[in-house]
Protein backbone atom coordinates (compact mmCIF):
# COMPACT_ATOMS: atom_id res chain seq x y z
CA UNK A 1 -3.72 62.51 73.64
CA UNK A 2 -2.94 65.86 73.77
CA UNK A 3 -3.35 68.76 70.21
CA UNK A 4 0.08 69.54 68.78
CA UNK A 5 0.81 71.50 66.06
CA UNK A 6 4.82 70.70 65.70
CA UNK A 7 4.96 68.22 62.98
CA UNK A 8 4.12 67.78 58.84
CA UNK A 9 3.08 64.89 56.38
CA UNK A 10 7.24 64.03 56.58
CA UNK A 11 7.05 63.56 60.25
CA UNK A 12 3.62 61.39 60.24
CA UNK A 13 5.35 59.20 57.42
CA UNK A 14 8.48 58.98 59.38
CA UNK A 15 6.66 57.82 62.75
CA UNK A 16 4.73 55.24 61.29
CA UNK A 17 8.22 54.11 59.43
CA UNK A 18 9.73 54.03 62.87
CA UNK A 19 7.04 52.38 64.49
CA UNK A 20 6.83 49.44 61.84
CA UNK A 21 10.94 49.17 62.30
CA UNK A 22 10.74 48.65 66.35
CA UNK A 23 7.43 46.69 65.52
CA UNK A 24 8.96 43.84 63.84
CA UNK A 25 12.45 44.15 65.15
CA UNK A 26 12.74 45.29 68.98
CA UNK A 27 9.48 44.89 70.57
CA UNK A 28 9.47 41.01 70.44
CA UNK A 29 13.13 40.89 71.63
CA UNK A 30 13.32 43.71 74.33
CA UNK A 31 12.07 41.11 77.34
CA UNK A 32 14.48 38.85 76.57
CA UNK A 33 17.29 41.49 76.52
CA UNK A 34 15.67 42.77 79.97
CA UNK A 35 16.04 39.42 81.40
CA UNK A 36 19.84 39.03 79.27
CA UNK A 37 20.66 42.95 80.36
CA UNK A 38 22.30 42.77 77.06
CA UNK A 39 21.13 44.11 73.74
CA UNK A 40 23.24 42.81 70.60
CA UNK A 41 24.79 44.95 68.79
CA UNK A 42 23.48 44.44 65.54
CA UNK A 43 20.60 45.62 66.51
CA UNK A 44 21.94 49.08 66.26
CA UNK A 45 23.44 48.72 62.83
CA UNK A 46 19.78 48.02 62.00
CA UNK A 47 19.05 51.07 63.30
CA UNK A 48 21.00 52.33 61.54
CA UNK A 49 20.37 51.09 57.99
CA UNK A 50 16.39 52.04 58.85
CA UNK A 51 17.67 55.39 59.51
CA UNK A 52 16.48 55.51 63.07
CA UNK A 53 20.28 57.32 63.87
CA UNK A 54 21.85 60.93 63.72
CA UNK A 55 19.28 62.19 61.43
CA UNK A 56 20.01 65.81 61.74
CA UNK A 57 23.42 65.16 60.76
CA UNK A 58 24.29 66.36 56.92
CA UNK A 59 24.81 63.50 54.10
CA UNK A 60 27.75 64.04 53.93
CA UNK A 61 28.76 61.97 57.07
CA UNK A 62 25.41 59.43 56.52
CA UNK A 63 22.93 61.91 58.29
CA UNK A 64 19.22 63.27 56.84
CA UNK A 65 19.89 66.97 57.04
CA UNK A 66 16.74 66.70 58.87
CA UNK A 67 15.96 68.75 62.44
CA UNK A 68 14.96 68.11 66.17
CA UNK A 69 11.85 67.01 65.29
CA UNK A 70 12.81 63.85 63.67
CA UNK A 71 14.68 62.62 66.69
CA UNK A 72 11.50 63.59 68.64
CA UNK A 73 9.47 61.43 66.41
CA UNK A 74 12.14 58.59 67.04
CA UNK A 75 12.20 59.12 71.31
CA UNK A 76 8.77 58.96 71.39
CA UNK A 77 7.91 55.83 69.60
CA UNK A 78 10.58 54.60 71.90
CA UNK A 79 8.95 55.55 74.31
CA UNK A 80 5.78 54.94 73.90
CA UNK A 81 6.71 50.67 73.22
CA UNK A 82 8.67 50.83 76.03
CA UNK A 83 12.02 50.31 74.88
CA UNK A 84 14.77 51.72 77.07
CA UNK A 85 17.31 49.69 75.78
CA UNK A 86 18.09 51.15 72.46
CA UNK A 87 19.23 54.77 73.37
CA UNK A 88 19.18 56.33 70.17
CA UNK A 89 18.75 59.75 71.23
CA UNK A 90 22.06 59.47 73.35
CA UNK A 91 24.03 58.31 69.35
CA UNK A 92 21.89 60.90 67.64
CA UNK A 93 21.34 64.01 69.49
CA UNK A 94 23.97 64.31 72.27
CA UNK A 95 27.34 62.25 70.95
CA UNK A 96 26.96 62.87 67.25
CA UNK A 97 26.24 66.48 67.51
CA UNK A 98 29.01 66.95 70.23
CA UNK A 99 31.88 65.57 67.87
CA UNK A 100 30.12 67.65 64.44
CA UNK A 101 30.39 71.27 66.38
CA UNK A 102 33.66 70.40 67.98
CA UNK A 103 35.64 68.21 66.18
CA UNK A 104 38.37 68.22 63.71
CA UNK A 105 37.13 67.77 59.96
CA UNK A 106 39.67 64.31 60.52
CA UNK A 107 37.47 63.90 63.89
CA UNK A 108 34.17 64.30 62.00
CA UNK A 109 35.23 62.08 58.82
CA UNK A 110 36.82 59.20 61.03
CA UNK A 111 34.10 59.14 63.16
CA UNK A 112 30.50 60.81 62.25
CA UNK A 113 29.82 58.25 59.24
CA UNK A 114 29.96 55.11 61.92
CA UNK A 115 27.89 56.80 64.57
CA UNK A 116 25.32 57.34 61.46
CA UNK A 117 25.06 53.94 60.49
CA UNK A 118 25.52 52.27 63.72
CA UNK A 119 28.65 50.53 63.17
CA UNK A 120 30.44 52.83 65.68
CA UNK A 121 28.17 52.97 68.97
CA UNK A 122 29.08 56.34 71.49
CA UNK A 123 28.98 56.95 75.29
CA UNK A 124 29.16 60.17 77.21
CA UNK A 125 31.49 59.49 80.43
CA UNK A 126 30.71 62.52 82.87
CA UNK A 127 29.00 60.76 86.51
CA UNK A 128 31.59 59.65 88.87
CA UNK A 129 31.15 58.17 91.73
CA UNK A 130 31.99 60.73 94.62
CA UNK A 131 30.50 63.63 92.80
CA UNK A 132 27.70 62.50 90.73
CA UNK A 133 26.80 64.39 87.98
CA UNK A 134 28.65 67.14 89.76
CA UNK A 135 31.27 68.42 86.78
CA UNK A 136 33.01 70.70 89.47
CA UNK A 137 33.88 67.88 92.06
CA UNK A 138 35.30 65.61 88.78
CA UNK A 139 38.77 63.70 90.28
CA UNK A 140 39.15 61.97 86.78
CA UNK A 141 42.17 63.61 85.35
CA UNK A 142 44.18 64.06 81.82
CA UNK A 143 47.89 65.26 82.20
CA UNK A 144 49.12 66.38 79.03
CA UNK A 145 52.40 64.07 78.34
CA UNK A 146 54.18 65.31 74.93
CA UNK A 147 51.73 64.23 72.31
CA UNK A 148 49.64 62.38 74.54
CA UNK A 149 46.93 62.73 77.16
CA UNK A 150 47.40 60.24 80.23
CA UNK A 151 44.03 59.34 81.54
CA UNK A 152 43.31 58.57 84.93
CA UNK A 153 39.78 58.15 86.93
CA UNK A 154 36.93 56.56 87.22
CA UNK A 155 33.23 57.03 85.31
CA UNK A 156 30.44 55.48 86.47
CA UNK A 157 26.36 54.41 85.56
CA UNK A 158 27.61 55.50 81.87
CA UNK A 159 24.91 54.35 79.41
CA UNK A 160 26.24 52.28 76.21
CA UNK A 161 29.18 51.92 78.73
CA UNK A 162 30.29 48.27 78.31
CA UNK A 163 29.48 47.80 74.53
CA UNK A 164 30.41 51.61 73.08
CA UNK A 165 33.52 51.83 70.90
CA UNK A 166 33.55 55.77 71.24
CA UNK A 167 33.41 57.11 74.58
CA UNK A 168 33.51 61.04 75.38
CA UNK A 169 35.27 61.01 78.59
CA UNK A 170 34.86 64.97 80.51
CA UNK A 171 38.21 65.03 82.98
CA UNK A 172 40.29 67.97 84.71
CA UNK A 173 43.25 69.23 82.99
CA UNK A 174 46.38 71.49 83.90
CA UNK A 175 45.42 74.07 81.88
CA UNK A 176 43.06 76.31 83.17
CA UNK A 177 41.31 79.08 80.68
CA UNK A 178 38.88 81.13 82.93
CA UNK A 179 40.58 82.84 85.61
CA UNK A 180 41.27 80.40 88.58
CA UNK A 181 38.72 77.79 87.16
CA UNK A 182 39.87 74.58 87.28
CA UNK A 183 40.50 73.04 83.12
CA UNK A 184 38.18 70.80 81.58
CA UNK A 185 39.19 68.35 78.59
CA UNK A 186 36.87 65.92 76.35
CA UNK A 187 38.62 63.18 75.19
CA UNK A 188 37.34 61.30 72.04
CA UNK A 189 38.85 57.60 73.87
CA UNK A 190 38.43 54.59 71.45
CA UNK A 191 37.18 51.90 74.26
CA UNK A 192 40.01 49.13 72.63
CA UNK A 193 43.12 51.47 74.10
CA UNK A 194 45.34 50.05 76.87
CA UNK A 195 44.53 51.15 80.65
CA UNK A 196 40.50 51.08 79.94
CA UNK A 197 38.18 48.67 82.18
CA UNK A 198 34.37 47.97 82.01
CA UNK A 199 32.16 46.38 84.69
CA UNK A 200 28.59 46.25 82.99
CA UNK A 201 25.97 47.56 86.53
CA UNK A 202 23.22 44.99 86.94
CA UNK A 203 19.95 47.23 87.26
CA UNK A 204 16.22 46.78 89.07
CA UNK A 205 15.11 49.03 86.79
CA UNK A 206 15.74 49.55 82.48
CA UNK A 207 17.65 46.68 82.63
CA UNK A 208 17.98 46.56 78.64
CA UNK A 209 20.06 49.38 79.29
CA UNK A 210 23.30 48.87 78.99
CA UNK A 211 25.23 50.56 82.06
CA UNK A 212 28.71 50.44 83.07
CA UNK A 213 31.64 51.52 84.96
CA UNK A 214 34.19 52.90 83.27
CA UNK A 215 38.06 52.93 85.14
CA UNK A 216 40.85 54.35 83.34
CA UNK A 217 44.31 53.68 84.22
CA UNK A 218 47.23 55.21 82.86
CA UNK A 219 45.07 55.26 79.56
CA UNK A 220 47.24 56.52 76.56
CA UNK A 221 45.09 58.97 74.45
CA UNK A 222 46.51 60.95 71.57
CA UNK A 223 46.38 64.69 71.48
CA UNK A 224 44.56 64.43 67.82
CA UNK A 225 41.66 62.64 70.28
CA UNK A 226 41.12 66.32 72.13
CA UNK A 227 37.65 67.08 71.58
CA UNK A 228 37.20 71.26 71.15
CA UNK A 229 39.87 73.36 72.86
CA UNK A 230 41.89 72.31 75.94
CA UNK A 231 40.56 73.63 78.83
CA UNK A 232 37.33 74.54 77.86
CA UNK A 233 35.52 71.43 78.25
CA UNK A 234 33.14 72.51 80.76
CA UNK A 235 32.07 75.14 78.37
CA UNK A 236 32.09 72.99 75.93
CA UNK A 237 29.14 70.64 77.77
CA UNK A 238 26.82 73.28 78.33
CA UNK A 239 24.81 73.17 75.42
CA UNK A 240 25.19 69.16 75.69
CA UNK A 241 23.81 69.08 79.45
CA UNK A 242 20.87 71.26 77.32
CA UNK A 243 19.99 68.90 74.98
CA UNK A 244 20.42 65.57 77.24
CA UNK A 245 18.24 66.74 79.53
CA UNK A 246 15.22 68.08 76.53
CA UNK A 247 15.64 64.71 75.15
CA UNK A 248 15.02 62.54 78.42
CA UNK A 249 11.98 65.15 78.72
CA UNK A 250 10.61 64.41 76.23
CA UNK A 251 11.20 60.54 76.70
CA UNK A 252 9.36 61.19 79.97
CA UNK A 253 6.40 63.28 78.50
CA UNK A 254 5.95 60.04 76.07
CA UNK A 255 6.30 57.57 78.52
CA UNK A 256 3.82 59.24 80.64
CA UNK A 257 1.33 59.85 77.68
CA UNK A 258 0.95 56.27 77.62
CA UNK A 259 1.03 54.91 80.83
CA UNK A 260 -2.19 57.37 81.53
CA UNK A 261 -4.13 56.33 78.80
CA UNK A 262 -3.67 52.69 79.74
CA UNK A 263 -4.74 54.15 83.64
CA UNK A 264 -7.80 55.53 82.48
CA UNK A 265 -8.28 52.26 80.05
CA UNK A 266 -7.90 50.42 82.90
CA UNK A 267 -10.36 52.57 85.26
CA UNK A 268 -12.88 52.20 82.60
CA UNK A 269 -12.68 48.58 82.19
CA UNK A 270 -12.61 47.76 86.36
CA UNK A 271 -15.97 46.89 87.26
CA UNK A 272 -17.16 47.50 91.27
CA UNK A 273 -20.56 46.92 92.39
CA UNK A 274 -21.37 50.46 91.69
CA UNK A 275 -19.98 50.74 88.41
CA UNK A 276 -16.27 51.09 86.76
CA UNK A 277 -13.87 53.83 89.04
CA UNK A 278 -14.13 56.01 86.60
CA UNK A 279 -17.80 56.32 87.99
CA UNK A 280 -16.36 57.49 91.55
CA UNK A 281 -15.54 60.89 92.01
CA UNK A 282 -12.51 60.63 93.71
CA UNK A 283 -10.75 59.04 90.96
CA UNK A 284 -11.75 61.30 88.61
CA UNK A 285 -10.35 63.98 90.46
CA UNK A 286 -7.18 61.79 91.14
CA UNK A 287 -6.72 61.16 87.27
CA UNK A 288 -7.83 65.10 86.15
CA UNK A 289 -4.75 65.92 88.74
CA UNK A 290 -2.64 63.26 86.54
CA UNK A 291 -3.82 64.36 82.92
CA UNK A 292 -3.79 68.32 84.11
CA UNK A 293 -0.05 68.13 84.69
CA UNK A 294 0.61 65.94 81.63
CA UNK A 295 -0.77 68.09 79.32
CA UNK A 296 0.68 71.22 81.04
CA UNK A 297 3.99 69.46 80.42
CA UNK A 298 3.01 68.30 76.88
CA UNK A 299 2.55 72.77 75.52
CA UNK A 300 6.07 73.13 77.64
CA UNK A 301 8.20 70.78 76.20
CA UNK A 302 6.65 71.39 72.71
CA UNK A 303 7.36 74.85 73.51
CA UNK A 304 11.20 73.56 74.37
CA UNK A 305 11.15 71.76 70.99
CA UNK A 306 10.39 74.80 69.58
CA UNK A 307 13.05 76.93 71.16
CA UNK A 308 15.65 73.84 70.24
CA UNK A 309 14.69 74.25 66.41
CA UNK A 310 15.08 78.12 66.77
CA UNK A 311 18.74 77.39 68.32
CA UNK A 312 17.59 79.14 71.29
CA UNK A 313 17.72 76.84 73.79
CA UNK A 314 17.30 77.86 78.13
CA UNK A 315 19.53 74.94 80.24
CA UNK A 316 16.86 76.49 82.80
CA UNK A 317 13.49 75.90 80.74
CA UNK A 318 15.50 72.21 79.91
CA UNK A 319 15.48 71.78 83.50
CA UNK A 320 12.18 72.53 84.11
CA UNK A 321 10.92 70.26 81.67
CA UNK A 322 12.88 66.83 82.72
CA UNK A 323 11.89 67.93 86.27
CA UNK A 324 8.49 68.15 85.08
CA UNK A 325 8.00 65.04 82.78
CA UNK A 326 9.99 62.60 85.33
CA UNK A 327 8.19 63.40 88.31
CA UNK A 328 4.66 63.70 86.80
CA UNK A 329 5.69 60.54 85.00
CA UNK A 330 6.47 58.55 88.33
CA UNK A 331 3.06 59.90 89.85
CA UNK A 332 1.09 58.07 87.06
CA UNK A 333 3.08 55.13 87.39
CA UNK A 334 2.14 55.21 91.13
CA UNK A 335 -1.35 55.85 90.43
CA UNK A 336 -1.35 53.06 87.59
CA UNK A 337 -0.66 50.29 89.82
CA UNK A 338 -2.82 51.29 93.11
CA UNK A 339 -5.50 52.04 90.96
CA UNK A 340 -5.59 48.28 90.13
CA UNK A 341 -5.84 47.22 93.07
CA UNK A 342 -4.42 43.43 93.30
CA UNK A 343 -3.87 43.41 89.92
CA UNK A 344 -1.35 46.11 89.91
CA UNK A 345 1.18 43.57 91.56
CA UNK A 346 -0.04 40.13 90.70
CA UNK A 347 0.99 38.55 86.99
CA UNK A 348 2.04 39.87 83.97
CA UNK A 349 -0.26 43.10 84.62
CA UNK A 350 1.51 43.20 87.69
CA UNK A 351 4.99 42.87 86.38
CA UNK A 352 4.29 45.18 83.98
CA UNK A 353 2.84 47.79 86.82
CA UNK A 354 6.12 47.62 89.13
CA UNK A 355 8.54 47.95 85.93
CA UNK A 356 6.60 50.74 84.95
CA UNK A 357 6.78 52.33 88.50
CA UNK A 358 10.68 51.40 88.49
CA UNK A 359 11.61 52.56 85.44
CA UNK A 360 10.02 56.03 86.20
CA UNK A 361 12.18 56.20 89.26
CA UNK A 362 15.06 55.91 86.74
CA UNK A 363 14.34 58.64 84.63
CA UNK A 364 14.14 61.26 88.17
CA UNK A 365 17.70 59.64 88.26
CA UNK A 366 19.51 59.83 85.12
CA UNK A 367 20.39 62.67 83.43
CA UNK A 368 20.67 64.59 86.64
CA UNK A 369 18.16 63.86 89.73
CA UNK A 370 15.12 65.93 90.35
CA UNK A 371 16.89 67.12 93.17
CA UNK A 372 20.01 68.22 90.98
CA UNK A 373 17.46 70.54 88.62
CA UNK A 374 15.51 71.77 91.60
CA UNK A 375 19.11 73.17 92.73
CA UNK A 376 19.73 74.25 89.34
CA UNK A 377 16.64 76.15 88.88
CA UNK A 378 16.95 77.63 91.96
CA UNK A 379 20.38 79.10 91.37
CA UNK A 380 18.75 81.18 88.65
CA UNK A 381 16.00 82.93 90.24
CA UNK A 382 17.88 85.67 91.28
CA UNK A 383 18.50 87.03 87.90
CA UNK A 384 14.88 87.19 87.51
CA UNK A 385 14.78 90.23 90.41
C-alpha cells in the first residue's frame, strides 16, 4: 500500500516462505482455536522447524544470524492473516534476545536452542494486577534465601502464560543498586517448579491468544536462574520495553494496512442509488483522513526499523509509534464497520467487522495503554527545552 525501501530479494523470498507456512498451516485452524482459546503446541514447533522463530539469533543456538527485518517480515504476515494467536515476535524478539544479552553462556546453551526451535515456548511476567504495567508499583517479590530465590506475587494478562515452559518473571528484591531505588530481579522460572499457578483469562477480544494469570507462592528458584545482575532488573528491561512496544507497532501498522484496503474495497463495491460511497465526498474525505495517518505512521515506524537495525533505538520514538499504529488502527476498524452499514454487524462480514474493531481495542491495551505512552511521552518533553 504504501513505497518502502527497507527490504532485499532475501526478505521478498522469506515473506512469501512465511506466507505459504501460515497459508497451509494456521489460517484454516486459527477460528477454531478462537472459538477453543487454545492453540496446540505443536504448532509452534512447526514454527519452528519453518524457521518462523528467533531468527536474529546466531547458529550457534538454532538462530539465522539474520536482523530486525526478518522478524518484521514474520509480524506482518501475521498480521496481515489475522493471526493473533501465534506470538512469535514475543519468542523471537523480546524473550530470546533478553536471555542472549543477559544470560549465562549455561543460561544461553540450556535455553536459547529450545526457544529457536519451538520446543521451549517463553513468557514475559511484568503486569500485575494493582499496578499494571507500572514496574515501580510491582508487590511481586524475590528474597534471596542461601542459594535460592523465594518467589512470591502475582502476574497477570501474561501472554503464552498458561502453556509457556520459560517464564521471565520482573519482581522487587532486597538489594537495591541505584541510590534509594528500590531492586529489581529477572528470574528465568521453569513453569513445572513447586509454588507456580496458572488460570488461563477468557478474552472478548484475540481470543487465540493465550493469556493467563500467573500466582507464585513460595516458588523455589535457583540463584543460577538470575537473569543479568541482581538488582538491576529494571535497567535491565529498558531496552526490552523498547523493542515490545516497536514490535506491537508494527503489528498495528500491518493490521491497519489491511483492514483499510478491505474499507476502501468495500466502499468501492457498495452500490447506492447515486453510485458506490466512494462517489460521495464525505467519505472520501473520511477515508483520505484514515490512509493520511496510515501512511504517516508507515515512513515512522520504517524509520523506527531503521533506528532498531542501527542499535539506536528512542523508548520515546517506540512510544510514539505503538501510540500511533494502535489508535489509527482502531479508527479504521471503526470506520470499517459503519461504513457498511448493516452489513458491518450482520453475518460473517459482520463477525468479522466487530472482531476486527475488538481486537484493535486490544492492541491500545497491551503492551502498555495509549494512555500509559501518552504519559510517557509527555515526561520527556522537557528535555527538549
Amino acid at each position: 500500500m504504501f513505497p518502502r525501501d527497507l527490504f532485499d530479494d532475501s526478505h521478498s523470498l522469506l515473506r512469501r516462505q512465511v506466507a505459504g507456512f501460515l497459508d497451509e498451516e494456521i489460517v484454516g485452524l486459527h477460528r477454531n482455536w478462537s472459538q477453543a482459546r487454545y492453540v496446540p503446541r505443536d504448532i509452534w514447533r512447526k514454527a519452528g522447524e519453518a524457521g518462523l522463530l528467533c531468527r536474529s539469533l546466531p547458529a550457534e543456538y538454532g538462530g539465522h544470524g539474520r536482523d530486525f527485518r526478518d522478524s518484521v517480515v514474520i509480524i506482518e504476515e501475521l498480521a496481515a492473516r489475522r493471526l493473533p494467536g501465534l506470538p512469535t515476535y514475543l519468542q523471537s524478539d523480546i524473550v530470546a534476545p533478553l536471555v542472549q544479552r543477559l544470560g549465562t553462556a549455561a543460561q544461553k546453551q540450556r535455553f536459547l536452542p529450545g526457544l529457536c526451535d519451538g520446543n521451549l515456548l517463553g513468557a514475559m511476567a511484568l503486569t500485575e494486577p494493582h499496578s499494571g504495567s507500572d514496574l515501580h508499583a510491582f508487590r511481586s517479590f524475590a528474597r534471596r534465601d542461601g542459594d535460592d530465590f523465594v518467589l512470591n506475587g502475582v502476574k497477570t494478562h501474561i501472554s503464552n502464560g498458561n502453556s509457556a515452559d520459560l517464564i521471565i518473571v520482573a519482581a522487587r528484591c532486597d538489594k537495591a543498586i541505584l541510590g534509594d531505588q528500590p531492586g529489581f530481579v529477572l528470574l528465568l522460572v521453569k513453569a513445572g517448579r513447586d509454588g507456580i499457578s496458572r488460570k488461563a483469562i477468557a478474552k472478548a477480544g484475540m481470543q487465540a491468544l493465550d493469556t493467563a494469570t500467573i500466582t507464585f507462592e513460595d516458588c523455589r528458584v535457583p540463584a543460577c536462574n538470575l537473569l543479568g545482575q541482581e538488582g538491576l532488573g529494571f535497567m535491565h528491561l529498558m531496552q526490552s520495553l523498547v523493542a515490545e512496544r516497536l514490535v506491537l507497532a508494527v503489528f498495528a501498522q500491518a493490521s491497519a494496512e489491511t483492514l483499510l484496503r478491505e474499507t476502501i474495497a468495500a466502499c468501492h463495491a457498495r452500490q447506492t442509488s447515486a453510485g458506490t460511497l466512494l462517489d460521495y465526498q464525505h467519505i472520501r474525505f473520511r477515508l483520505a483522513d484514515l490512509y493520511s495517518d496510515c501512511s504517516a505512521n508507515r515512513a515512522f515506524v520504517d524509520q523506527c526499523i531503521t533506528a532498531q537495525l542501527r542499535n539506536r533505538t528512542d523508548p520515546k520514538a517506540a512510544c510514539i509509534a505503538k501510540l500511533r499504529c494502535t489508535e489509527n488502527l482502531k479508527d479504521i476498524a471503526t470506520q470499517a464497520l459503519q461504513l457498511r452499514g448493516a452489513a458491518g454487524i450482520s453475518e460473517a462480514e459482520g463477525e468479522r467487522c466487530v472482531a476486527d474493531l475488538v481486537d484493535a481495542s486490544v492492541q491500545t491495551i497491551w503492551g502498555g495503554s495509549s494512555e500509559v505512552m501518552r504519559d510517557l511521552i509527555g515526561r520527556g518533553l522537557v528535555n527538549l527545552l
